[in-house]
N, C-alpha and C. Protein backbone atom coordinates (compact mmCIF):
# COMPACT_ATOMS: atom_id res chain seq x y z
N UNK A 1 0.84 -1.17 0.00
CA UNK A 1 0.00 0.00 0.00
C UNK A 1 0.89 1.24 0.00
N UNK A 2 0.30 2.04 -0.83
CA UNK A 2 1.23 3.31 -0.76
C UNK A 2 1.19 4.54 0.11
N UNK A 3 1.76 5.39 0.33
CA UNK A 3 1.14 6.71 1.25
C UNK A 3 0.65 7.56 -0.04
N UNK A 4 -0.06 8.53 1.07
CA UNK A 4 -0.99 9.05 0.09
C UNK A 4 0.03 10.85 0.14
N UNK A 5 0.86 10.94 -0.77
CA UNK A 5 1.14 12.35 -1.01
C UNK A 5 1.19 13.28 -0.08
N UNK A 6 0.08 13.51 0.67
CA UNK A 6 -0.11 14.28 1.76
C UNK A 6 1.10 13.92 3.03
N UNK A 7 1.02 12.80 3.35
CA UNK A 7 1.07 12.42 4.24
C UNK A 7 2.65 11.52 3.92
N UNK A 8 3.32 11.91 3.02
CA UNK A 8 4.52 11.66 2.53
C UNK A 8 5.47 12.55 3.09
N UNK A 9 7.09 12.59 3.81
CA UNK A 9 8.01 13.38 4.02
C UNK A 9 8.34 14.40 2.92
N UNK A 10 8.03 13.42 1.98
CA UNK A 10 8.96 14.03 0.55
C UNK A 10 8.59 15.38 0.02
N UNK A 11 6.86 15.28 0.06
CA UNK A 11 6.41 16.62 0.06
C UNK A 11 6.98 17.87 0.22
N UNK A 12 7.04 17.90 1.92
CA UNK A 12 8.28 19.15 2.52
C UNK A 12 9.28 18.39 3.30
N UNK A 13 10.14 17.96 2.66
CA UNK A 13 11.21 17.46 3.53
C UNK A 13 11.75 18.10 4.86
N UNK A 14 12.22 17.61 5.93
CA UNK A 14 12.78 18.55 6.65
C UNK A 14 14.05 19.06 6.62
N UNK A 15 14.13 20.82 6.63
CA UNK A 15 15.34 21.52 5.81
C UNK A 15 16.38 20.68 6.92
N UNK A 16 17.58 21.53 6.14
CA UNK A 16 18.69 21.06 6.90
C UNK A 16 19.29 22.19 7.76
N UNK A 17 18.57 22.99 7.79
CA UNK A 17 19.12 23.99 9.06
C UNK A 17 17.94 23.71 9.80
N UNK A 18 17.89 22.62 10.24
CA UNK A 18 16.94 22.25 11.26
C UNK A 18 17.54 21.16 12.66
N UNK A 19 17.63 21.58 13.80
CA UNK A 19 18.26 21.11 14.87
C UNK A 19 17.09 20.39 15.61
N UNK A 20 17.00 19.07 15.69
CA UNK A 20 15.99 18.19 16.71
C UNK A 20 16.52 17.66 17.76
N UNK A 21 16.31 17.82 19.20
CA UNK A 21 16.74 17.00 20.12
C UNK A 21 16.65 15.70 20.33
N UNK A 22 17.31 15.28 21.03
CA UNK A 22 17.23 13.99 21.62
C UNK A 22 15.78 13.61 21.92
N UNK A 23 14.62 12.09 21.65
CA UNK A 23 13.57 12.14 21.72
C UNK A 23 12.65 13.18 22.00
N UNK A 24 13.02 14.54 21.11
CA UNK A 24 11.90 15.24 20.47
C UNK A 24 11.32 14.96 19.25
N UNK A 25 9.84 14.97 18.73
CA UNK A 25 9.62 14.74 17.74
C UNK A 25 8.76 16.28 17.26
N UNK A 26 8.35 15.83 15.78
CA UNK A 26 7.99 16.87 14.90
C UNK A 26 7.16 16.05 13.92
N UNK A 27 5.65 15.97 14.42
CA UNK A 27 4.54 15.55 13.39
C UNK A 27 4.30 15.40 12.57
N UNK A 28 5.23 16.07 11.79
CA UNK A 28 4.88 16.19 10.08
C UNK A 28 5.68 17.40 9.84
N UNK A 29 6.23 16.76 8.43
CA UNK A 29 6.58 17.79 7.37
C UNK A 29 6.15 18.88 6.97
N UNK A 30 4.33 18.75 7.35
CA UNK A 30 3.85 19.90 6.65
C UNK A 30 4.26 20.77 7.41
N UNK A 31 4.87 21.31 8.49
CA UNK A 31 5.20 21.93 9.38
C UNK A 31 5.79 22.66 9.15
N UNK A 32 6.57 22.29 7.60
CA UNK A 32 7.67 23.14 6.63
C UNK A 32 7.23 23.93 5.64
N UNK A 33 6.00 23.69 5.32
CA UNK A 33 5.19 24.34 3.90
C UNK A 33 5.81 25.34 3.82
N UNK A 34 5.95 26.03 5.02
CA UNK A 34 5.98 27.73 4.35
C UNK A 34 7.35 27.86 5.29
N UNK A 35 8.21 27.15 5.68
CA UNK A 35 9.78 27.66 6.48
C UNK A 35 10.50 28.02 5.45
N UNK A 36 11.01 29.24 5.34
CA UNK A 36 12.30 29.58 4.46
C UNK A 36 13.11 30.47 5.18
N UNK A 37 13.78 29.76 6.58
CA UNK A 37 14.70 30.65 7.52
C UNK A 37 15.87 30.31 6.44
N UNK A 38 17.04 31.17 6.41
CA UNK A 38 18.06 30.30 6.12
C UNK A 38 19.46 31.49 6.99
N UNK A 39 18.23 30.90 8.20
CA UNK A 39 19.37 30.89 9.24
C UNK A 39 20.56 29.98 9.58
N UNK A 40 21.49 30.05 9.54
CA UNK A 40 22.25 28.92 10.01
C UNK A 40 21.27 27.40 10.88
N UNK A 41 20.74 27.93 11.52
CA UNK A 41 19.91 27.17 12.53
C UNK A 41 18.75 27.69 12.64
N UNK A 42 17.44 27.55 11.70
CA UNK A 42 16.37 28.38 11.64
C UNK A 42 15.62 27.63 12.51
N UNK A 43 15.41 26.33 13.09
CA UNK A 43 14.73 25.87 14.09
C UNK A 43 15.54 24.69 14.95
N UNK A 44 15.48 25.30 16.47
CA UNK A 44 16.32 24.53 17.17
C UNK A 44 15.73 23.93 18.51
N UNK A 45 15.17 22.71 18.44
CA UNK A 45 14.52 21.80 18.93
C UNK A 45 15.09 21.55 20.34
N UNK A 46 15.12 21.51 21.80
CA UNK A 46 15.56 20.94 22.82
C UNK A 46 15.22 19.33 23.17
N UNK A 47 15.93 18.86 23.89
CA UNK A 47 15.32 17.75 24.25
C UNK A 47 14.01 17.23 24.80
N UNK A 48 13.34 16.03 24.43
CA UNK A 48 12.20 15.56 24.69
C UNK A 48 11.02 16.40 25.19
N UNK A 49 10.86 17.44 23.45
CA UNK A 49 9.83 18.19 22.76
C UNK A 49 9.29 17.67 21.71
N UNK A 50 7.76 18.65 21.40
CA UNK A 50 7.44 18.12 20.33
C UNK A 50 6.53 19.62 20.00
N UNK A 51 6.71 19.47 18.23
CA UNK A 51 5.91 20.29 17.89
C UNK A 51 4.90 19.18 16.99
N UNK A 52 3.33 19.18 17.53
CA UNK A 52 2.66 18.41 17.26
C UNK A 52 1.66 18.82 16.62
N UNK A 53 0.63 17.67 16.03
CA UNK A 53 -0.77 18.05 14.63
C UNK A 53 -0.34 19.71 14.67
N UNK A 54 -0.49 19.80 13.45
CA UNK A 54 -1.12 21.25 13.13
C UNK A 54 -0.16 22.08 13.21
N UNK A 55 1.00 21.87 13.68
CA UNK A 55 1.58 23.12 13.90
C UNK A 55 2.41 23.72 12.40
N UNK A 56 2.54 24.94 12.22
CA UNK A 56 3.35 25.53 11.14
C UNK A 56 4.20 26.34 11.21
N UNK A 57 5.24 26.00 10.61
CA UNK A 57 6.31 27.34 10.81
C UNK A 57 6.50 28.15 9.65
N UNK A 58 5.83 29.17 9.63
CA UNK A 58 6.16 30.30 8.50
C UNK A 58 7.54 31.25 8.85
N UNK A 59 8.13 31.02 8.71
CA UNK A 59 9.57 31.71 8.93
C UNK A 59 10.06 32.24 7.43
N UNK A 60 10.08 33.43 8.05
CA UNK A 60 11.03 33.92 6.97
C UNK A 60 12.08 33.80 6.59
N UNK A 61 12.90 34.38 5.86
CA UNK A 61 14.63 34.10 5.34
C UNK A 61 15.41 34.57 6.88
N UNK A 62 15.04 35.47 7.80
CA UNK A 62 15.73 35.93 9.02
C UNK A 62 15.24 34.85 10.19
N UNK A 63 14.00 34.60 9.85
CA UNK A 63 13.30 33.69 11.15
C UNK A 63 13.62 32.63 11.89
N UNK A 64 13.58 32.94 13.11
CA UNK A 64 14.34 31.30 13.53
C UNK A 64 13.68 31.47 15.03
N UNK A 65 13.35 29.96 15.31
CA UNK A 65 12.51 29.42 16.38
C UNK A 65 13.22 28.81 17.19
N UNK A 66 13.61 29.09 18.59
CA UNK A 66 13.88 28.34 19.59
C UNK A 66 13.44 27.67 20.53
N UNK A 67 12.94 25.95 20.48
CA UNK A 67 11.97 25.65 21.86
C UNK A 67 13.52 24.90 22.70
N UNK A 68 12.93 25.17 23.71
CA UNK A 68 14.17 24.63 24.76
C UNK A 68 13.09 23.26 25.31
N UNK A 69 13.96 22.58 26.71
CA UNK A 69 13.23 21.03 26.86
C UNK A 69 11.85 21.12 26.96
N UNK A 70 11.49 19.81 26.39
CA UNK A 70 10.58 19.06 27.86
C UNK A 70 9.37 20.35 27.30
N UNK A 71 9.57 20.95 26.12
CA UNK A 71 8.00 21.99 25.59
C UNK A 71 7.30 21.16 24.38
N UNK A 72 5.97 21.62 24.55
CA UNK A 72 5.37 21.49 23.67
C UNK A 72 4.50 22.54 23.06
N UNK A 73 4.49 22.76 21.31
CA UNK A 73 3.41 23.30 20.65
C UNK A 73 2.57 22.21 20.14
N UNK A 74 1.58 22.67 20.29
CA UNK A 74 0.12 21.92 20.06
C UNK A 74 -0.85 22.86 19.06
N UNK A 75 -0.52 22.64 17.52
CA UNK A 75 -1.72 23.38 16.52
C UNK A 75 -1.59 25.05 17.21
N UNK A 76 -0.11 25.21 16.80
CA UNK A 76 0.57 26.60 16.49
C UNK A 76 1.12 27.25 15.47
N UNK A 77 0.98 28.03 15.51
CA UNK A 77 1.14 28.93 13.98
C UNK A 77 2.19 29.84 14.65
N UNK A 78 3.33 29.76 13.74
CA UNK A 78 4.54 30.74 14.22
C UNK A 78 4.66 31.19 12.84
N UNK A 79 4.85 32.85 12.35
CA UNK A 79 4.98 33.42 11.52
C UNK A 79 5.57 34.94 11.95
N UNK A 80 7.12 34.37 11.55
CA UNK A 80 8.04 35.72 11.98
C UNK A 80 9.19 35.79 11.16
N UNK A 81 9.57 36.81 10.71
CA UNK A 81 10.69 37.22 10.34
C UNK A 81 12.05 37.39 10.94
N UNK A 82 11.54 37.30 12.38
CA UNK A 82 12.86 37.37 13.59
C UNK A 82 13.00 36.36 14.50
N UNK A 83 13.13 36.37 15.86
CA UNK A 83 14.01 35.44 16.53
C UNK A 83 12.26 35.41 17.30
N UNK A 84 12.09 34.13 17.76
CA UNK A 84 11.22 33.31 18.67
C UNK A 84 12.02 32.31 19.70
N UNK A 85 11.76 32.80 21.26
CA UNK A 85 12.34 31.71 21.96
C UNK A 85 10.94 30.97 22.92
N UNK A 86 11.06 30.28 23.05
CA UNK A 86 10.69 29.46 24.28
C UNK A 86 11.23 28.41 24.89
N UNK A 87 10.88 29.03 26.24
CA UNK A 87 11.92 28.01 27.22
C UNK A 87 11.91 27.09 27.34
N UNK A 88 12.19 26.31 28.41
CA UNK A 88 11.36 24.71 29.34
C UNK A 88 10.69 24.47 29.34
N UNK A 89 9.74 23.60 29.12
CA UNK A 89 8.44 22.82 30.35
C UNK A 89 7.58 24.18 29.85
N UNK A 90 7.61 24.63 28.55
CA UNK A 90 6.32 25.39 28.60
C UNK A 90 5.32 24.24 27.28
N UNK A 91 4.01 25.05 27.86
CA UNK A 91 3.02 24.42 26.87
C UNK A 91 2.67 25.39 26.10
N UNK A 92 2.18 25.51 24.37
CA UNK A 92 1.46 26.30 23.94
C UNK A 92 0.42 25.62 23.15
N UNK A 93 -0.71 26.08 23.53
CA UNK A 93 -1.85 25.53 23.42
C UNK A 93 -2.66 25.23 21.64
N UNK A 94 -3.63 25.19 21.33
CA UNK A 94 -4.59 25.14 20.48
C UNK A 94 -4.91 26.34 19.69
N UNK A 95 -4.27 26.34 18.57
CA UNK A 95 -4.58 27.85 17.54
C UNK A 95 -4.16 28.90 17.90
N UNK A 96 -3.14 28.99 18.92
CA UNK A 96 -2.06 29.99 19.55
C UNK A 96 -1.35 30.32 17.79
N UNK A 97 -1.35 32.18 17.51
CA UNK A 97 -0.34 32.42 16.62
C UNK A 97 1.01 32.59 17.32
N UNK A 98 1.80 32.68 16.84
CA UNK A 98 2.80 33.49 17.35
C UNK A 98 3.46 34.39 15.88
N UNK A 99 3.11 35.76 16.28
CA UNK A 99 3.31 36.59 14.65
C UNK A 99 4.20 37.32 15.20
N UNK A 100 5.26 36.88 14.48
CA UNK A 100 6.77 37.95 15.13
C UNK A 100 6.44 39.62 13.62
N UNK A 101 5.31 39.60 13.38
CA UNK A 101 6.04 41.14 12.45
C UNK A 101 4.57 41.57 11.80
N UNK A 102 4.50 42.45 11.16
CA UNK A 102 2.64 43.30 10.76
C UNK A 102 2.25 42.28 9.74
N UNK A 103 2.95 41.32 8.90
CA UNK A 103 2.10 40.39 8.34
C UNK A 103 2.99 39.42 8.04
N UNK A 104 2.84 38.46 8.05
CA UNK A 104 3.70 37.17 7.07
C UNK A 104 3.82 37.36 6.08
N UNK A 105 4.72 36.85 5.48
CA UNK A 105 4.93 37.12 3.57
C UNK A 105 4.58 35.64 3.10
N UNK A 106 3.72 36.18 2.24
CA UNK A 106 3.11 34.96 1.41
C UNK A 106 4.20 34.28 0.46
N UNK A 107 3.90 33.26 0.56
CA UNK A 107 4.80 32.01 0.17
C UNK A 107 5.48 32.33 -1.39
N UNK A 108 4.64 33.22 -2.32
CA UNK A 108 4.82 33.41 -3.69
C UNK A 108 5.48 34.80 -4.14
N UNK A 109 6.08 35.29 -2.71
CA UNK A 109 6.80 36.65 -2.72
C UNK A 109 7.82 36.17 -2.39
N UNK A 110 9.23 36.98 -2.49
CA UNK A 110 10.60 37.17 -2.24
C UNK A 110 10.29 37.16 -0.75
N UNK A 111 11.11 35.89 0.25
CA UNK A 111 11.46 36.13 1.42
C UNK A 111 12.10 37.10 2.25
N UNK A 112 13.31 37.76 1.05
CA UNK A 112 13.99 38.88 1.47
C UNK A 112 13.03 40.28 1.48
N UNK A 113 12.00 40.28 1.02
CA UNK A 113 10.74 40.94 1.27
C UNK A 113 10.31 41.50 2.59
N UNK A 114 10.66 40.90 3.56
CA UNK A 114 10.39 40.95 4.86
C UNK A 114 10.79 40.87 6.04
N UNK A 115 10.73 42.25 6.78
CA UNK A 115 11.25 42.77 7.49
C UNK A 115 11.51 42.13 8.92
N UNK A 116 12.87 42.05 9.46
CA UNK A 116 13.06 41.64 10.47
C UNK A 116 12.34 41.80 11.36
N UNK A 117 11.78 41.05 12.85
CA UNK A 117 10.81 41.97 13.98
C UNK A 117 11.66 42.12 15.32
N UNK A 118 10.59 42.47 15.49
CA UNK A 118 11.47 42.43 17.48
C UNK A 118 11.29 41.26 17.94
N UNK A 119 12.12 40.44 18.48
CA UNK A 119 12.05 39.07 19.30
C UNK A 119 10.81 39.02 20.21
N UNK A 120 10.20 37.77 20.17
CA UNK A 120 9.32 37.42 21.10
C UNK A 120 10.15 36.32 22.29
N UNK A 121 9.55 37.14 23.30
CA UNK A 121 10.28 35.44 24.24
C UNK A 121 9.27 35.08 25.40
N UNK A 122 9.17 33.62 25.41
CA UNK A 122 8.36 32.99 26.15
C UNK A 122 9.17 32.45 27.10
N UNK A 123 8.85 32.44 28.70
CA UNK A 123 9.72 31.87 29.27
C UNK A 123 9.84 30.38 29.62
N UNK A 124 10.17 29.62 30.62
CA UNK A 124 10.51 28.21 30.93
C UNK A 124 8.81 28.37 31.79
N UNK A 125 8.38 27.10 31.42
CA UNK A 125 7.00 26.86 32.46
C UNK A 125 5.84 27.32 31.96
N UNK A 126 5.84 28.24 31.04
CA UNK A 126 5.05 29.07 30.23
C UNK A 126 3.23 28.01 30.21
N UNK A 127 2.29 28.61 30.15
CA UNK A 127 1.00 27.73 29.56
C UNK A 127 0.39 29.14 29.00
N UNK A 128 0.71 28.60 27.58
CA UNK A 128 -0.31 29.99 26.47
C UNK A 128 -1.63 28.87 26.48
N UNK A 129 -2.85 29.36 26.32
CA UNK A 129 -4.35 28.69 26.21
C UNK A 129 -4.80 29.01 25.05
N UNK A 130 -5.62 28.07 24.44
CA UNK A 130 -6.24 28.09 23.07
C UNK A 130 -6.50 29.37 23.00
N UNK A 131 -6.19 29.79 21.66
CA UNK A 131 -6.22 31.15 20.71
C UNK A 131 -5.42 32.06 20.75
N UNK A 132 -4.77 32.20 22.15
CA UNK A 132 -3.90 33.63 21.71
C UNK A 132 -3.14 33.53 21.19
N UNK A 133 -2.75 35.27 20.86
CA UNK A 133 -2.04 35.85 19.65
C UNK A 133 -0.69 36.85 20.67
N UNK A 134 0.51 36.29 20.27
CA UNK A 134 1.74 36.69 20.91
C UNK A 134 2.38 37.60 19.97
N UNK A 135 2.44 39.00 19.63
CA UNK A 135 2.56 39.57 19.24
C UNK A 135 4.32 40.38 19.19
N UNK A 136 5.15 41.09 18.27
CA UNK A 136 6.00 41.46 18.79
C UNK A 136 6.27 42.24 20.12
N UNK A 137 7.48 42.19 20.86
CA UNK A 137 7.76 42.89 21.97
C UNK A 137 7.42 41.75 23.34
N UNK A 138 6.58 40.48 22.86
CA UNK A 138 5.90 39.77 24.26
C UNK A 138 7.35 39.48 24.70
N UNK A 139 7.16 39.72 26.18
CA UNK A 139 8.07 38.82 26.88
C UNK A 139 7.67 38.20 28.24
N UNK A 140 7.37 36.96 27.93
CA UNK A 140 6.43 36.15 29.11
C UNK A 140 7.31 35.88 30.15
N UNK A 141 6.67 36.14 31.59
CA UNK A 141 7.71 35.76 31.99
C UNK A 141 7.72 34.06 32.64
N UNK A 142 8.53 33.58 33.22
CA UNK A 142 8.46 31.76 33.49
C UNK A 142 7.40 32.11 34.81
N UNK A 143 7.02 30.83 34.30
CA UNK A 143 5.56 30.08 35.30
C UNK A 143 4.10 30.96 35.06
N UNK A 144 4.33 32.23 34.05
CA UNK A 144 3.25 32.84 33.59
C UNK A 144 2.34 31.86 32.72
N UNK A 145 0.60 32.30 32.74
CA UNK A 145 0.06 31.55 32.47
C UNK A 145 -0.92 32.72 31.36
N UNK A 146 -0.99 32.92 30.10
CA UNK A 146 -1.54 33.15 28.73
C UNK A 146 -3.27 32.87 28.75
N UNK A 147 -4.03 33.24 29.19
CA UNK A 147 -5.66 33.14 28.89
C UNK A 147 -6.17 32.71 27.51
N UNK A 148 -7.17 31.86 27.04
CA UNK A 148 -8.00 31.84 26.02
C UNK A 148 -8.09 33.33 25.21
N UNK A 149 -7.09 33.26 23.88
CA UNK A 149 -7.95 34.56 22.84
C UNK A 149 -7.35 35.87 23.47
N UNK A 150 -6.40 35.32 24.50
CA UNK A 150 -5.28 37.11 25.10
C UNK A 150 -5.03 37.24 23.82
N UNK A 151 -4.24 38.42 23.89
CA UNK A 151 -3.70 39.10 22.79
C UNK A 151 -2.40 39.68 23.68
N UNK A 152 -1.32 39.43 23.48
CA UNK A 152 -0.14 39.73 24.13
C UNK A 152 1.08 40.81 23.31
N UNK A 153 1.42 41.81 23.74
CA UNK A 153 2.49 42.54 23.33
C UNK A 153 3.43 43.35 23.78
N UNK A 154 3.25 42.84 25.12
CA UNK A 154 4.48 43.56 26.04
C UNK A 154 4.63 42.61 27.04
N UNK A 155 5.37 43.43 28.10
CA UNK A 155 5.25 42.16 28.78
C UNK A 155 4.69 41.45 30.12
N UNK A 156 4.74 40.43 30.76
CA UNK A 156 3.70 39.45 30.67
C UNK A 156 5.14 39.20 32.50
N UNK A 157 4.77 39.56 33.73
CA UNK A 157 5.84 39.07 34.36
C UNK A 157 5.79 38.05 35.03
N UNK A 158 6.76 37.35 35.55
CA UNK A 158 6.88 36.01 35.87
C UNK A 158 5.94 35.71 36.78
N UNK A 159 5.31 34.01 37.05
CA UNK A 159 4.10 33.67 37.40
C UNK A 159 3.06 34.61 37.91
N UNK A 160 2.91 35.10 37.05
CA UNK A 160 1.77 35.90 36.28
C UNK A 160 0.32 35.36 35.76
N UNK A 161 -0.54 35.94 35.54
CA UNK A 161 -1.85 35.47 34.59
C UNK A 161 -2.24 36.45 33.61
N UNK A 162 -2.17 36.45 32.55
CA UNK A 162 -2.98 37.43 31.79
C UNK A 162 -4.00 37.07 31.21
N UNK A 163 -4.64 38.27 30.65
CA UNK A 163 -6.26 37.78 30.12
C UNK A 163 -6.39 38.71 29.23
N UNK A 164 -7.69 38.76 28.27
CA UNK A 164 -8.30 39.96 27.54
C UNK A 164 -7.53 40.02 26.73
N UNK A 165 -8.05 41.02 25.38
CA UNK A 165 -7.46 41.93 24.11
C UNK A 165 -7.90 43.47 24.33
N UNK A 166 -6.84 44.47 24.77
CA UNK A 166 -5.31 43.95 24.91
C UNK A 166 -5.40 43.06 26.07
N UNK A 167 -4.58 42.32 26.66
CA UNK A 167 -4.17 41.62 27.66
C UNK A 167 -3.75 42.69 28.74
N UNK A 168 -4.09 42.02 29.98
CA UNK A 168 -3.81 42.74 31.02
C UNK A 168 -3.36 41.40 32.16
N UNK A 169 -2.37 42.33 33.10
CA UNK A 169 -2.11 41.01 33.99
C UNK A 169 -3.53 40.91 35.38
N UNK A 170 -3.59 39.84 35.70
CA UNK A 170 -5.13 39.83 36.37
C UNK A 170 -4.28 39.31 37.90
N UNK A 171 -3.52 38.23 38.22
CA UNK A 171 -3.12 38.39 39.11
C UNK A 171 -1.18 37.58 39.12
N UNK A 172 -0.71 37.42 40.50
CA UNK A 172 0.85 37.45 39.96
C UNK A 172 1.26 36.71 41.07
């Protein structure tokens, strides 16, 4: 029996400026559709992580993603032109963007098209919740906890809670 195209590596192979840890995994290829870092190291995986279903990395030619251990994305959308970190032992949830810049560049434009952003950083322990949108400038701090549909763009301080669009911290 054959695979069905979709569901083939070959499709989007995974680039080679791509760093995976030790039993971390990465769901699928499609994850690559739209990666064109060509950062030295445009995505750099920690140990026993996973970026799982759904997730996508739109990276630009500057873009590059850092998850550190023991994290998981879960049906995340990262679309940045600049640097993305996240720490440890964080979770990011269900239809969480993470948009490092004012729009993604569509796949059928020049990558060099698009403008570097300001770093986003998520810290170690992190839990973003289904929907929000992490915007440039976030800087979460560790053991902070991300609300359903926040909207985040500054920053966020350590074991923390935020909520709402804009986001506000609710308690700490």
């Amino acid at each position: 029996m054959s695979v069905p195209p979709w569901l083939s590596d070959d499709v989007f192979p995974i680039p080679e400026n791509v760093e995976v840890g030790p039993g971390s995994q990465v769901y699928s290829s499609w994850a690559f559709a739209h990666y064109r870092s060509r950062r030295p190291c445009g995505l750099r995986i920690g140990r026993q992580s996973a970026l799982w279903s759904a997730t996508m990395l739109d990276l630009g030619a500057d873009g590059e993603l850092e998850v550190g251990d023991y994290s998981t994305l879960l049906d995340v959308t990262v679309a940045t032109n600049g640097r993305v970190e996240v720490g440890d032992y964080s979770m990011i949830g269900h239809r969480v963007v993470i948009a490092g810049g004012p729009a993604p560049v569509p796949p059928d434009v020049d990558a060099d098209a698009a403008l570097p952003s300001e770093p986003i950083v998520i810290g170690s322990g992190v839990w973003i919740t289904a929907g929000a949108v992490i915007l440039p400038g976030a800087r979460i701090g560790d053991d902070a906890v991300v609300g359903a549909g926040t909207v985040v763009d500054g920053p966020v301080p350590p074991r923390a809670t935020a909520f709402g669009s804009p986001y506000r911290v609710v308690s700490r």
